[in-house]
Protein backbone atom coordinates (compact mmCIF):
# COMPACT_ATOMS: atom_id res chain seq x y z
CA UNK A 1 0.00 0.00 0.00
CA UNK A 2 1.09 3.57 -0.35
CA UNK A 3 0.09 6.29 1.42
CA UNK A 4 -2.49 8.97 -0.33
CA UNK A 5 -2.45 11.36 2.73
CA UNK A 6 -0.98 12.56 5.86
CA UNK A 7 -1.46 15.46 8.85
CA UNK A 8 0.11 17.06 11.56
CA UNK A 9 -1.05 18.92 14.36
CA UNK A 10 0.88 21.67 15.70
CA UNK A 11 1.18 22.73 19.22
CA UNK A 12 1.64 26.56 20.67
CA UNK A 13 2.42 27.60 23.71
CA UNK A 14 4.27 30.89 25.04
CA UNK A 15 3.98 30.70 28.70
CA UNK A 16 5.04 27.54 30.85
CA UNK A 17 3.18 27.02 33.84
CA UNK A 18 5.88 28.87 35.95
CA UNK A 19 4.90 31.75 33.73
CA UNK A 20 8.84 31.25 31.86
CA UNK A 21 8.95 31.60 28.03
CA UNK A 22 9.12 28.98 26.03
CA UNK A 23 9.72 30.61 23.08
CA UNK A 24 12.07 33.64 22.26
CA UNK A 25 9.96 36.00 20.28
CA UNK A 26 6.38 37.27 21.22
CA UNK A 27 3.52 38.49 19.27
CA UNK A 28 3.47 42.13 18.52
CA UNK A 29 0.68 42.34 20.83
CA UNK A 30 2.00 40.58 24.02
CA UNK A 31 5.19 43.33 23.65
CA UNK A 32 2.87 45.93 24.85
CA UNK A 33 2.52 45.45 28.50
CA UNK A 34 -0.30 47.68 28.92
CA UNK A 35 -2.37 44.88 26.43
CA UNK A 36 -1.09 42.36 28.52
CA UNK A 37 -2.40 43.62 31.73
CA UNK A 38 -5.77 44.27 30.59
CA UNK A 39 -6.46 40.67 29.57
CA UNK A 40 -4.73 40.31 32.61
CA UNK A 41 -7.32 42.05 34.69
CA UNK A 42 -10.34 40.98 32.54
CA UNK A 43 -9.17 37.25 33.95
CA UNK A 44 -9.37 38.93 37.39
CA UNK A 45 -12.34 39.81 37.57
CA UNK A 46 -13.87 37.13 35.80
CA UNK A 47 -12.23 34.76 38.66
CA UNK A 48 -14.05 37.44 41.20
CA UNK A 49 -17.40 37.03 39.07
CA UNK A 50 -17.12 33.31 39.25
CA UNK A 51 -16.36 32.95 43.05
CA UNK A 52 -19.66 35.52 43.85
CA UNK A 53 -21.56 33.78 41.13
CA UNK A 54 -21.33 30.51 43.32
CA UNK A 55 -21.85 32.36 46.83
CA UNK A 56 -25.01 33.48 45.28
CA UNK A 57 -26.05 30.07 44.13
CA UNK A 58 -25.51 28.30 47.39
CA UNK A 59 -27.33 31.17 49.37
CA UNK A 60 -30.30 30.74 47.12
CA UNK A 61 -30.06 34.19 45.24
CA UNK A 62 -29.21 32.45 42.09
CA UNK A 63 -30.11 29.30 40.21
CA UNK A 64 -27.75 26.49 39.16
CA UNK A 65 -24.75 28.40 37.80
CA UNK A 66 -21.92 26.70 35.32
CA UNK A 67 -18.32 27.74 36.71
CA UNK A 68 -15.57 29.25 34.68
CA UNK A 69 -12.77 28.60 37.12
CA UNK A 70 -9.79 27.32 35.25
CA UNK A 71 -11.04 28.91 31.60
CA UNK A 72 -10.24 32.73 31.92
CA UNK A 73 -7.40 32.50 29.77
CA UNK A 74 -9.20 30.83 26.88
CA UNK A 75 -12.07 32.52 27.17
CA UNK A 76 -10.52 36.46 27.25
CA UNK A 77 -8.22 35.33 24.71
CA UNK A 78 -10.76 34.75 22.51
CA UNK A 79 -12.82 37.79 22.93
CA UNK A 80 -9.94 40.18 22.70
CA UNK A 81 -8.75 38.30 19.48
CA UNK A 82 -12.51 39.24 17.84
CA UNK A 83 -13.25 42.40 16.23
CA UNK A 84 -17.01 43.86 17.09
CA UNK A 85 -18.55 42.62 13.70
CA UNK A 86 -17.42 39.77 14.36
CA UNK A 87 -20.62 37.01 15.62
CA UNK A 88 -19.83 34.70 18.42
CA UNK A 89 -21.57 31.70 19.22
CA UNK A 90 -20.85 30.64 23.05
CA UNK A 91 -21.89 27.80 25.21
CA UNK A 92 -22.57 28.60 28.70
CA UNK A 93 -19.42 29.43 30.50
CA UNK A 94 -17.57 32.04 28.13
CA UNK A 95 -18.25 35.14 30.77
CA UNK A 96 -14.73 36.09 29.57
CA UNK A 97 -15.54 36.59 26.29
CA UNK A 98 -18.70 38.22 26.15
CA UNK A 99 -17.32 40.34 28.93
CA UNK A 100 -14.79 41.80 26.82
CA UNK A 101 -17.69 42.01 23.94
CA UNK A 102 -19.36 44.30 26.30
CA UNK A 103 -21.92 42.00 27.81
CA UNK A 104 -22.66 43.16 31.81
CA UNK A 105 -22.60 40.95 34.54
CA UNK A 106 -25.55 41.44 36.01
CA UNK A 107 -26.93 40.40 32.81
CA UNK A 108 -25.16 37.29 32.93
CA UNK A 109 -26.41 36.68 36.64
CA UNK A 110 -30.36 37.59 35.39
CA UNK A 111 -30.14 34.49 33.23
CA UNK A 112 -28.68 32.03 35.61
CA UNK A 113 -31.00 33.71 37.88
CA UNK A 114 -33.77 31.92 35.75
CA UNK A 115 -34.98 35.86 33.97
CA UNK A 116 -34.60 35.63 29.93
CA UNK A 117 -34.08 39.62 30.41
CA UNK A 118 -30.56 38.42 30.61
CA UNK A 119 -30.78 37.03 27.12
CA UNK A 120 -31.34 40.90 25.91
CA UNK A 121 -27.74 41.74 27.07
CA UNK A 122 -25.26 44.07 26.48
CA UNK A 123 -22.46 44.22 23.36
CA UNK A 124 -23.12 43.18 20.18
CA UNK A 125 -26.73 42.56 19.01
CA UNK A 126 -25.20 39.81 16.58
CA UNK A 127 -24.04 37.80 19.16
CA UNK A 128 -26.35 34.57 20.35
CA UNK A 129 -27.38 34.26 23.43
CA UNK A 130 -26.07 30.89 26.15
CA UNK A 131 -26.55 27.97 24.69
CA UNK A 132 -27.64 24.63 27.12
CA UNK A 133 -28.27 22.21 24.35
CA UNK A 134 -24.84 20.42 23.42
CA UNK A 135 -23.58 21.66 20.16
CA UNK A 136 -26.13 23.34 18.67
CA UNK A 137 -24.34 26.41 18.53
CA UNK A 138 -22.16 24.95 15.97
CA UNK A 139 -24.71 24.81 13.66
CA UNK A 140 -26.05 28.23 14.27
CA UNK A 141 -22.30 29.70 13.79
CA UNK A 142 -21.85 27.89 10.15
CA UNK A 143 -24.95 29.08 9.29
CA UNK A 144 -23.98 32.97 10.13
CA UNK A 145 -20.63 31.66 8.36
CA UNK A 146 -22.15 30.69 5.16
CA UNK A 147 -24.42 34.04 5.53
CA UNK A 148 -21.25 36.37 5.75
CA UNK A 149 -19.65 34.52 2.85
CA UNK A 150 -22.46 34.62 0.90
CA UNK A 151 -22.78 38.65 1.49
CA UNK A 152 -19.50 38.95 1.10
CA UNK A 153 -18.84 40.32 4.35
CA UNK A 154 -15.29 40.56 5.92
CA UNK A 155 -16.78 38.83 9.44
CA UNK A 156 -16.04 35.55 10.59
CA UNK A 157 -18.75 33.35 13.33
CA UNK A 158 -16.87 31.72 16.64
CA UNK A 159 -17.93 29.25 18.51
CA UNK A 160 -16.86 27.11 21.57
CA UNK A 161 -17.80 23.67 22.33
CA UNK A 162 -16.47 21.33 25.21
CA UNK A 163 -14.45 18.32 24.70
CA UNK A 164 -17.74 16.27 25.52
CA UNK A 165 -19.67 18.58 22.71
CA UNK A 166 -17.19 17.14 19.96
CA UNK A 167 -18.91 13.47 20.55
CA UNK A 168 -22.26 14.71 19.22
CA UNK A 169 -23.28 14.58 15.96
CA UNK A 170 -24.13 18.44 15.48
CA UNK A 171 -20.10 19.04 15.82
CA UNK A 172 -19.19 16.34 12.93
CA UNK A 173 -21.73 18.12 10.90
CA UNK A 174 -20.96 22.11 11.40
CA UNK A 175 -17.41 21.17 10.55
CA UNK A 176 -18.30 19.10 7.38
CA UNK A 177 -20.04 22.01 6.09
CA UNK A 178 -17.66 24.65 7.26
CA UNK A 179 -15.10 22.48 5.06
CA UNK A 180 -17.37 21.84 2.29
CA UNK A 181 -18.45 25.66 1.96
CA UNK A 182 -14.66 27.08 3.09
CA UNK A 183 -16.68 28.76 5.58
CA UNK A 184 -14.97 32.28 7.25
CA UNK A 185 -15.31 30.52 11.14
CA UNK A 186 -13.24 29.48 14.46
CA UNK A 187 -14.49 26.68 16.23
CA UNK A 188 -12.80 26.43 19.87
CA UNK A 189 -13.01 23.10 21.98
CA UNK A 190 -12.64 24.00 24.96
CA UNK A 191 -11.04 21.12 26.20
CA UNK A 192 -11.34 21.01 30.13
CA UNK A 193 -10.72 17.32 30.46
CA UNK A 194 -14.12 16.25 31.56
CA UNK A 195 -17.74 15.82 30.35
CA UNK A 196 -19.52 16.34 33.50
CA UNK A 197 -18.06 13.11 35.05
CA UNK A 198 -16.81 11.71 31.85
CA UNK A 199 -13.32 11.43 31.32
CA UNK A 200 -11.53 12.49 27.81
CA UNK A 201 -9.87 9.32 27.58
CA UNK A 202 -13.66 7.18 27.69
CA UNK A 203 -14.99 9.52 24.84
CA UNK A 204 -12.10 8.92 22.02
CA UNK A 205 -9.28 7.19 20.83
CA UNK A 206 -7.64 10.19 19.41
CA UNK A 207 -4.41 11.71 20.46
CA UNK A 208 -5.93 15.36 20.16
CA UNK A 209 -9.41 16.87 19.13
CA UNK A 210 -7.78 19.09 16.82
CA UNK A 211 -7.29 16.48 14.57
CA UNK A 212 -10.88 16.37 14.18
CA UNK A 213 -10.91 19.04 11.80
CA UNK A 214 -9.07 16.98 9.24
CA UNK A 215 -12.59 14.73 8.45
CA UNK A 216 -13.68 18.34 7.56
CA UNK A 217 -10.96 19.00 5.21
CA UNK A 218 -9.07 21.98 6.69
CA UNK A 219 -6.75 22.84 9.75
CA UNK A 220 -7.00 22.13 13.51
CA UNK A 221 -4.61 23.18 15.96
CA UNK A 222 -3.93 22.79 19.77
CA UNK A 223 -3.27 25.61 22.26
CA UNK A 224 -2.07 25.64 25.46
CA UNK A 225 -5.38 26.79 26.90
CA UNK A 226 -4.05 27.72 30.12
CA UNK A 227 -1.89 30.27 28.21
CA UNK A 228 -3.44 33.75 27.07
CA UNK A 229 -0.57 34.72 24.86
CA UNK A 230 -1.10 31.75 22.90
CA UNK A 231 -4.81 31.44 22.66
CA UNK A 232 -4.95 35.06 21.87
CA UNK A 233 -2.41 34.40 19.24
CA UNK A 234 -3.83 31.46 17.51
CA UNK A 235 -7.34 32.64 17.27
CA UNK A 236 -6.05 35.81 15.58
CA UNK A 237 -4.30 33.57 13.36
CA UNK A 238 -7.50 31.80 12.87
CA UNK A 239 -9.53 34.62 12.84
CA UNK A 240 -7.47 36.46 9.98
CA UNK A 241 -7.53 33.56 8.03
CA UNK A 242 -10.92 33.15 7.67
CA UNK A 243 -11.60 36.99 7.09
CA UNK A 244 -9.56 36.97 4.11
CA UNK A 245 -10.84 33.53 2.29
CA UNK A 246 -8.91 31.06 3.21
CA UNK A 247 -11.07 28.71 5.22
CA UNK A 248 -12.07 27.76 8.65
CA UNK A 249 -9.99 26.12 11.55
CA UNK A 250 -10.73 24.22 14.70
CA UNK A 251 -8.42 25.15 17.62
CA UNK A 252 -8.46 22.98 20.86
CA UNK A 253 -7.88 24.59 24.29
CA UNK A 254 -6.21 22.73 26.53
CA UNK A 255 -7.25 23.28 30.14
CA UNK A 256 -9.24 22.54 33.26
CA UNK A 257 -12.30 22.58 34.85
CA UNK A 258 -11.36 23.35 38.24
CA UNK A 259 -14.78 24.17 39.86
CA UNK A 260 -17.86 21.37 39.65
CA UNK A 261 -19.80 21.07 35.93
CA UNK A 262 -22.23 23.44 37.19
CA UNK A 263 -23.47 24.49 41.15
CA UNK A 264 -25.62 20.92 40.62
CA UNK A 265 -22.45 18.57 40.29
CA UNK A 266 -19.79 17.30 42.58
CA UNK A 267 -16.54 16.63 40.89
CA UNK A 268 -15.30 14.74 43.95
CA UNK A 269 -17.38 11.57 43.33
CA UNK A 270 -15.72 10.83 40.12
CA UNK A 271 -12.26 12.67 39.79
CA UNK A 272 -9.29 12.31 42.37
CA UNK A 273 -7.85 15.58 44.63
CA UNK A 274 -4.63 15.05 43.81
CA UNK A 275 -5.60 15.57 40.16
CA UNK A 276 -7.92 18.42 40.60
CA UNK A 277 -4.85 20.03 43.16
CA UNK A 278 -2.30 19.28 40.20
CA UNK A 279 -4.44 21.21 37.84
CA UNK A 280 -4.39 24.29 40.61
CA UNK A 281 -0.66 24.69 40.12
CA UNK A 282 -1.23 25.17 36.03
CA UNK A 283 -4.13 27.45 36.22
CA UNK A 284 -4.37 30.65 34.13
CA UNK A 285 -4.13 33.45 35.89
CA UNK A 286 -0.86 32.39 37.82
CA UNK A 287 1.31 32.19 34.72
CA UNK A 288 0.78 35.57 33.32
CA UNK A 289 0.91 37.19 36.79
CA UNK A 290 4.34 35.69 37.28
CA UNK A 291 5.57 36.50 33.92
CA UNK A 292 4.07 40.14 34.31
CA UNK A 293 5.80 40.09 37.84
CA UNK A 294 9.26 39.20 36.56
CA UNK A 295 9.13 41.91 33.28
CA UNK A 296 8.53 44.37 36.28
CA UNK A 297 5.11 45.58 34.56
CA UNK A 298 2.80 44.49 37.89
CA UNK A 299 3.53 44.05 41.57
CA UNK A 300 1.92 43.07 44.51
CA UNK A 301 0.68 46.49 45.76
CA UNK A 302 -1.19 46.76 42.29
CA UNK A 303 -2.66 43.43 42.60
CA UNK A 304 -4.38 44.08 45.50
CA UNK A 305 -5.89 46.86 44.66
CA UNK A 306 -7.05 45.02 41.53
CA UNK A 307 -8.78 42.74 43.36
CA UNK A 308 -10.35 45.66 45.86
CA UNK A 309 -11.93 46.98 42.62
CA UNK A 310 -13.08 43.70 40.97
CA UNK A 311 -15.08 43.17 44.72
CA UNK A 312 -16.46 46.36 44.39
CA UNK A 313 -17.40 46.39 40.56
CA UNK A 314 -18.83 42.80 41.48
CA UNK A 315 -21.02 44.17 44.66
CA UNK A 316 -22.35 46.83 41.85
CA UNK A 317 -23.18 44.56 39.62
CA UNK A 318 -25.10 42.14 42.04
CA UNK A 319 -26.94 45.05 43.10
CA UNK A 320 -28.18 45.92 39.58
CA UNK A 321 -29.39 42.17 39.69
CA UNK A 322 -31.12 42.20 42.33
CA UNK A 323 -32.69 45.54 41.91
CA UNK A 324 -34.10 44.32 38.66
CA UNK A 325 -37.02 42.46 40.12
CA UNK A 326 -38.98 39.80 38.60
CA UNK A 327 -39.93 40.46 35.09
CA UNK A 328 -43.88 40.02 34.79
CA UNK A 329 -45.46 36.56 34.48
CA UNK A 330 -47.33 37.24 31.14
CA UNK A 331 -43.22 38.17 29.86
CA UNK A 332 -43.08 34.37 29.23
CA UNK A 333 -45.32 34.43 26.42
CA UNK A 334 -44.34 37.36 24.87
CA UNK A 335 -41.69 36.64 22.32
CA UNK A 336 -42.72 33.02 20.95
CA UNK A 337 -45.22 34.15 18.00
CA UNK A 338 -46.21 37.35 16.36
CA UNK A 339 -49.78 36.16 16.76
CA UNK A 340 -49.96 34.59 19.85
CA UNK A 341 -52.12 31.40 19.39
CA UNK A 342 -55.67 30.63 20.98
CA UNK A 343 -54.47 28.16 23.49
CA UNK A 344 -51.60 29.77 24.47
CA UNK A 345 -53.92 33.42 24.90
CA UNK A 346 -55.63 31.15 27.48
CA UNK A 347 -52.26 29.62 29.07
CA UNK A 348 -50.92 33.24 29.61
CA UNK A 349 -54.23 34.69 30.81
CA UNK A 350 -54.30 32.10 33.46
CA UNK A 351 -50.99 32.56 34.54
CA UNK A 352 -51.01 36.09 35.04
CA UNK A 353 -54.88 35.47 37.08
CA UNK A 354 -52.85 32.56 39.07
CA UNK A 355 -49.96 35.08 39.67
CA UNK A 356 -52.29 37.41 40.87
CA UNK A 357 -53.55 35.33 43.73
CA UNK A 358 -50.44 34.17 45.24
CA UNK A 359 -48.89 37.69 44.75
């Protein structure tokens, strides 16, 4: 036999967990310090966010809640790779991301907080709203993809998925046709080791995810996800490749979900400590604060009043979610037709009666 075919993947990384280069030139962006250090304190606050986010939830002032603890560098990196016109197509735990796209957090706790009001958020109108249902959003970001290309728009559609998103069929399918079409997209997997309590190694037999993207016919490419230099750097690799014609690519994050799936799970009834403790010492934000520490460009004094204004921009924002109220029961109904049918008049009308007694 002879062989008709072969791939690589390739590997970046710019940041070793002790925050030390590993490689001797930088991007032009990561050369400016002052770029560095507000990704820096976007990840901040985003750890602050999570950590009130899950005080709330375990008071009872918010519902079940998915943590991002572990993902702040993948998730800013992405969002300050994106230009505005850009589209992006999250799951449910890319805070970062939207938060750099302009998104509130208050808005973000309305929806976890079980009020769609946090659907209408902030940033972008083009951007989709959380998605719950496993991959779905792939499909909704090739079909904004094919849209652009059609229009001949210079904007590109990105969307993340978890590693236990790339075993559904809707994945395999929004990456066929992102091949097929030479769709202008970035797909992310967001690979934080774990499907809820499934473990990478029971859902494939592949060395990486990346390599997915070859059955699609175009490039994939694994990140150090733990590294914000390089996922910034990749997706604006990706990103700029798809804006000018030349096709879509997968990236794969590698990271780590720290926290449980979501407020509902416990991680420690399937996955050891000493892993989880392991995974502590690689974490995000400690590599780029040590590598910011040692170019002389931050400093303890200035992280802690960082963190004194992340508390207080976090107590703000809890306030303006809390001060919001509950939206009106009738609210419900209001966006699902145009003409709201018969049975449905009745369904809301008895509602709002019902809501009425008890209120």
């Amino acid at each position: 036999m002879k062989t008709v075919a072969s791939f690589e993947i390739k590997y970046q990384q710019y940041l070793d967990p002790e925050g030390k280069l590993t490689q001797k030139k930088l991007p032009k962006f990561a050369e400016n310090h002052d770029e560095l250090l507000k990704m820096y304190r976007m990840m901040s606050f985003v750890r602050v966010f999570d950590t009130k986010s899950i005080a709330l939830q375990r008071t009872g002032q918010l519902g079940t809640y998915a943590s991002c603890l572990g993902h702040e560098a993948t998730h800013v990196g992405i969002g300050a790779a994106m230009r505005p016109e850009d589209a992006f197509f999250p799951m449910y735990r890319e805070y970062g991301a939207q938060f750099w796209r302009g998104v509130k957090p208050h808005e973000v706790l309305l929806f976890w907080g079980g009020d769609e009001r946090g659907n209408n958020f902030s940033g972008p109108a083009h951007d989709f709203a959380w998605a719950v249902p496993i991959a779905t959003q792939f499909h909704h970001a090739a079909g904004a993809a094919l849209a652009f290309k059609l229009r001949g728009e210079k904007r590109v559609a990105v969307s993340v998925i978890g590693d236990g998103g790339t075993s559904q069929g809707d994945f395999y399918e929004s990456l066929n046709a992102a091949g097929a079409y030479q769709l202008p997209a970035v797909f992310v997997v967001s690979n934080n080791q774990w499907a809820i309590s499934v473990p990478l190694s029971a859902q494939t037999a592949c060395e990486t995810l990346a390599q997915k993207a070859i059955a699609g016919g175009f490039e994939g490419i694994q990140v150090d996800g733990n590294d914000i230099i390089a996922v910034r750097d990749i997706m604006e690799y990706a990103l700029d490749k798809a804006r000018t014609g030349k096709g879509p690519t997968l990236i794969e994050a590698l990271t780590y979900r720290i926290s449980d799936h979501t407020t509902a799970d416990d991680a420690t009834r399937y996955r050891s400590k000493g892993e989880v403790e392991d995974a502590k010492k690689k974490e995000p934000l400690i590599r780029i604060r040590k590598y910011l520490m040692d170019v002389g460009a931050w400093d303890q004094k200035q992280e802690d009043k960082l963190l004194a204004e992340c508390a207080a921009q976090m107590d703000a924002e809890v306030k303006l979610y809390k001060d919001a109220g509950k939206p009106p029961i009738a609210s419900m109904f209001d966006h699902m037709f145009a003409n709201l049918p018969e049975g449905l008049v009745a369904q809301r009308d008895a509602a709002v009666a019902e809501g009425q007694h008890h209120g």
